[in-house]
Protein backbone atom coordinates (compact mmCIF):
# COMPACT_ATOMS: atom_id res chain seq x y z
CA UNK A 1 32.51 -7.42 -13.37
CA UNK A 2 34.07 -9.52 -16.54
CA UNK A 3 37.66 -9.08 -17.43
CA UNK A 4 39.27 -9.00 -20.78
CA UNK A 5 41.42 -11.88 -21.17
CA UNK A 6 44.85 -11.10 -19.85
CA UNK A 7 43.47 -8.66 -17.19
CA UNK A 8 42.93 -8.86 -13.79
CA UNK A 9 40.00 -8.03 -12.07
CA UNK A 10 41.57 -5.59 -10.04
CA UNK A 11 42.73 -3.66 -12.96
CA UNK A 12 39.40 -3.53 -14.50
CA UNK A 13 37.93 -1.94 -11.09
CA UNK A 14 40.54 0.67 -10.92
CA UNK A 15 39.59 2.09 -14.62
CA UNK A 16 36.28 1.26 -13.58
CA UNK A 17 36.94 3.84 -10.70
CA UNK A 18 39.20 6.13 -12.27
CA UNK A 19 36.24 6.71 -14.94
CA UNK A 20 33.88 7.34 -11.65
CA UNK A 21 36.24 9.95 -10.77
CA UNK A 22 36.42 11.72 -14.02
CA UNK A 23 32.79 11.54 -14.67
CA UNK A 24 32.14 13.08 -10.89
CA UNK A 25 34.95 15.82 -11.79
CA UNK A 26 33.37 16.32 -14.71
CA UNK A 27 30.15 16.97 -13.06
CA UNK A 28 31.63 19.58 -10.96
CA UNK A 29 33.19 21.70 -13.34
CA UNK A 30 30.00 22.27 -14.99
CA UNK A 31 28.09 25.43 -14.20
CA UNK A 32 25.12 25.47 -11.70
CA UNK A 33 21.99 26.73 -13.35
CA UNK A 34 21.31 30.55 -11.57
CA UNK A 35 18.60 28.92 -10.12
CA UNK A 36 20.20 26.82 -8.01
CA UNK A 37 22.56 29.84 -7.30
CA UNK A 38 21.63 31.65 -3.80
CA UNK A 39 20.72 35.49 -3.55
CA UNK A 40 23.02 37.90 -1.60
CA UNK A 41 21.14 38.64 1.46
CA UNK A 42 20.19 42.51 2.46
CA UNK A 43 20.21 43.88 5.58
CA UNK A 44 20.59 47.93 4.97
CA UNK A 45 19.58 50.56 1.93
CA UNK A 46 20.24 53.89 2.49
CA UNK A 47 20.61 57.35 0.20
CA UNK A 48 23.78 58.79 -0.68
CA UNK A 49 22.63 61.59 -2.70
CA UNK A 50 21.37 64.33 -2.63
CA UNK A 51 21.65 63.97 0.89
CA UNK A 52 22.56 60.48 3.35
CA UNK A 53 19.94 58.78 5.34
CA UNK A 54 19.35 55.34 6.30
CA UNK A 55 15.64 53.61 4.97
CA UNK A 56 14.14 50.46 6.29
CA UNK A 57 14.52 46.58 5.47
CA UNK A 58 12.14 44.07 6.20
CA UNK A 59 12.56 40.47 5.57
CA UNK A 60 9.60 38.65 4.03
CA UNK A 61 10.80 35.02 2.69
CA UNK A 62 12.92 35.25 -0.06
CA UNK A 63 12.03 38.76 -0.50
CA UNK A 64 12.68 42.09 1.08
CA UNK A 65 9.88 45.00 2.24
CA UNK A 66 12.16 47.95 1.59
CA UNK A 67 11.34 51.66 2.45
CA UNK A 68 13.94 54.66 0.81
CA UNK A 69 13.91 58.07 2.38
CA UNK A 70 13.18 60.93 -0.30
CA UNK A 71 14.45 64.66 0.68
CA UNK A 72 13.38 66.86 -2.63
CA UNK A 73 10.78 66.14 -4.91
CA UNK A 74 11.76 66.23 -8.51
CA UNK A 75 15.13 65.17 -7.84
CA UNK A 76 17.39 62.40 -8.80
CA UNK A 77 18.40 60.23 -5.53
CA UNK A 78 20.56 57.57 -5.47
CA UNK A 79 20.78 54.71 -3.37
CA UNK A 80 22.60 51.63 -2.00
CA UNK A 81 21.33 48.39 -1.33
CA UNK A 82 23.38 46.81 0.99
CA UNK A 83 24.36 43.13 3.26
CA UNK A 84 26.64 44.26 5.87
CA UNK A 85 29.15 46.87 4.00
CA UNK A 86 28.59 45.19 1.11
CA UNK A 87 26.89 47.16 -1.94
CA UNK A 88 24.65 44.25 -3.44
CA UNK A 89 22.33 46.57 -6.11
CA UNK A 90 22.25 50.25 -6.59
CA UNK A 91 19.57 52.73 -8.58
CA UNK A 92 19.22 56.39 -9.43
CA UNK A 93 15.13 57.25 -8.33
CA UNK A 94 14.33 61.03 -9.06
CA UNK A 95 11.11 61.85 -6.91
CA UNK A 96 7.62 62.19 -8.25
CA UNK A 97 5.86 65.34 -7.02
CA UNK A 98 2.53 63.51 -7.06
CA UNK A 99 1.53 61.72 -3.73
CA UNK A 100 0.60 58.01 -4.39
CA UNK A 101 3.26 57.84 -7.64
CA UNK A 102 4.00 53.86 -8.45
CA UNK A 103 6.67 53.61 -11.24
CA UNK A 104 8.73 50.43 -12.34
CA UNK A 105 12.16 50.99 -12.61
CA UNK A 106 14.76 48.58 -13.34
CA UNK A 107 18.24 48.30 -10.63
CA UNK A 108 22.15 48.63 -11.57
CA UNK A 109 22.42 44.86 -11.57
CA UNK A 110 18.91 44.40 -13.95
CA UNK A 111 16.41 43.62 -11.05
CA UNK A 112 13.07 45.14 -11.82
CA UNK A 113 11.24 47.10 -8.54
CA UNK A 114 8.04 49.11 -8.44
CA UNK A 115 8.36 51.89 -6.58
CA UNK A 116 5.48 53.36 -4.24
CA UNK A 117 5.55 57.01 -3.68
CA UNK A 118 4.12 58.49 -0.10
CA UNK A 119 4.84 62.26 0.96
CA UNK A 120 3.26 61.75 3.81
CA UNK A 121 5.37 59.73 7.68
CA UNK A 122 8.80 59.43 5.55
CA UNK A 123 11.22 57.41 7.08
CA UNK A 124 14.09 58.29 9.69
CA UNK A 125 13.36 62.42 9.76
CA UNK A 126 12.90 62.34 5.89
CA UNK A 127 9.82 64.08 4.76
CA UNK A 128 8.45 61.44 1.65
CA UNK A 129 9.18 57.83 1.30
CA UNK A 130 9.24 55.31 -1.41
CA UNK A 131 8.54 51.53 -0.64
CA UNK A 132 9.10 48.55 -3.21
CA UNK A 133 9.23 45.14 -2.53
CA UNK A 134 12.85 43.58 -3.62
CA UNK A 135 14.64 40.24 -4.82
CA UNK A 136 17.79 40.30 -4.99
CA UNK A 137 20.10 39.08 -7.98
CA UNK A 138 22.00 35.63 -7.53
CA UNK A 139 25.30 35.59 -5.93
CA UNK A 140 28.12 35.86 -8.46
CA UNK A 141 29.40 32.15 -9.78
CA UNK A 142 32.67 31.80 -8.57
């Protein structure tokens, strides 16, 4: 490592290092692209209107098999998607009457799902169910 004259060497390795440390601070200040960001996990979903029930999660990679108990058909339900008590995406579904129904719809927090209706073996003691497969959004940059 040259010097200037009038310098010594070990002033020329502290800037040297002192730049090293700005440039590294600098690196990590900058935002993470969201996708290098990790998803919020999900572990629960369940209906809160028009009436509470619990539906079924299923892990599959970085993906989720989930399964929403429908009461009435024709009506609006709404539901939680959750990781532990944590509400990580909500969405308003009203119920098709027609057995078979598969719809896109598009989350609270923008994540796009297609929705499988079945009237028929609903899940925990409700009567129709509606399965999707889900990804959830990126954790919030902090």
């Amino acid at each position: 490592m040259g010097t200037r004259p009038g310098r010594s060497a070990r002033s020329a390795r502290t800037r040297w290092f002192a730049g090293l440390a700005a440039l590294v601070l600098c690196v990590a200040l900058v935002d993470v692209p969201a996708a290098w960001a990790k998803s919020t996990p999900v572990d629960s979903v369940a209906s809160t209107s028009p009436k509470a029930g619990t539906g079924t999660v299923t892990k599959t990679g970085r993906k989720y098999e989930i399964c929403v108990p429908y009461f009435t058909k024709g009506v609006a339900h709404s539901y939680e998607i959750k990781n532990g008590d944590t509400v990580v995406d909500t969405f308003t579904y009203t119920v098709p009457a027609t057995d078979g129904t598969v719809e896109t719809i598009t989350t609270d927090k923008g994540v796009d799902i297609e929705i499988t209706t079945t009237h028929t073996g609903g899940v925990n003691g409700s009567p129709s169910k509606g399965c999707f497969t889900y990804k959830p959004p990126k954790k919030p940059k902090k």
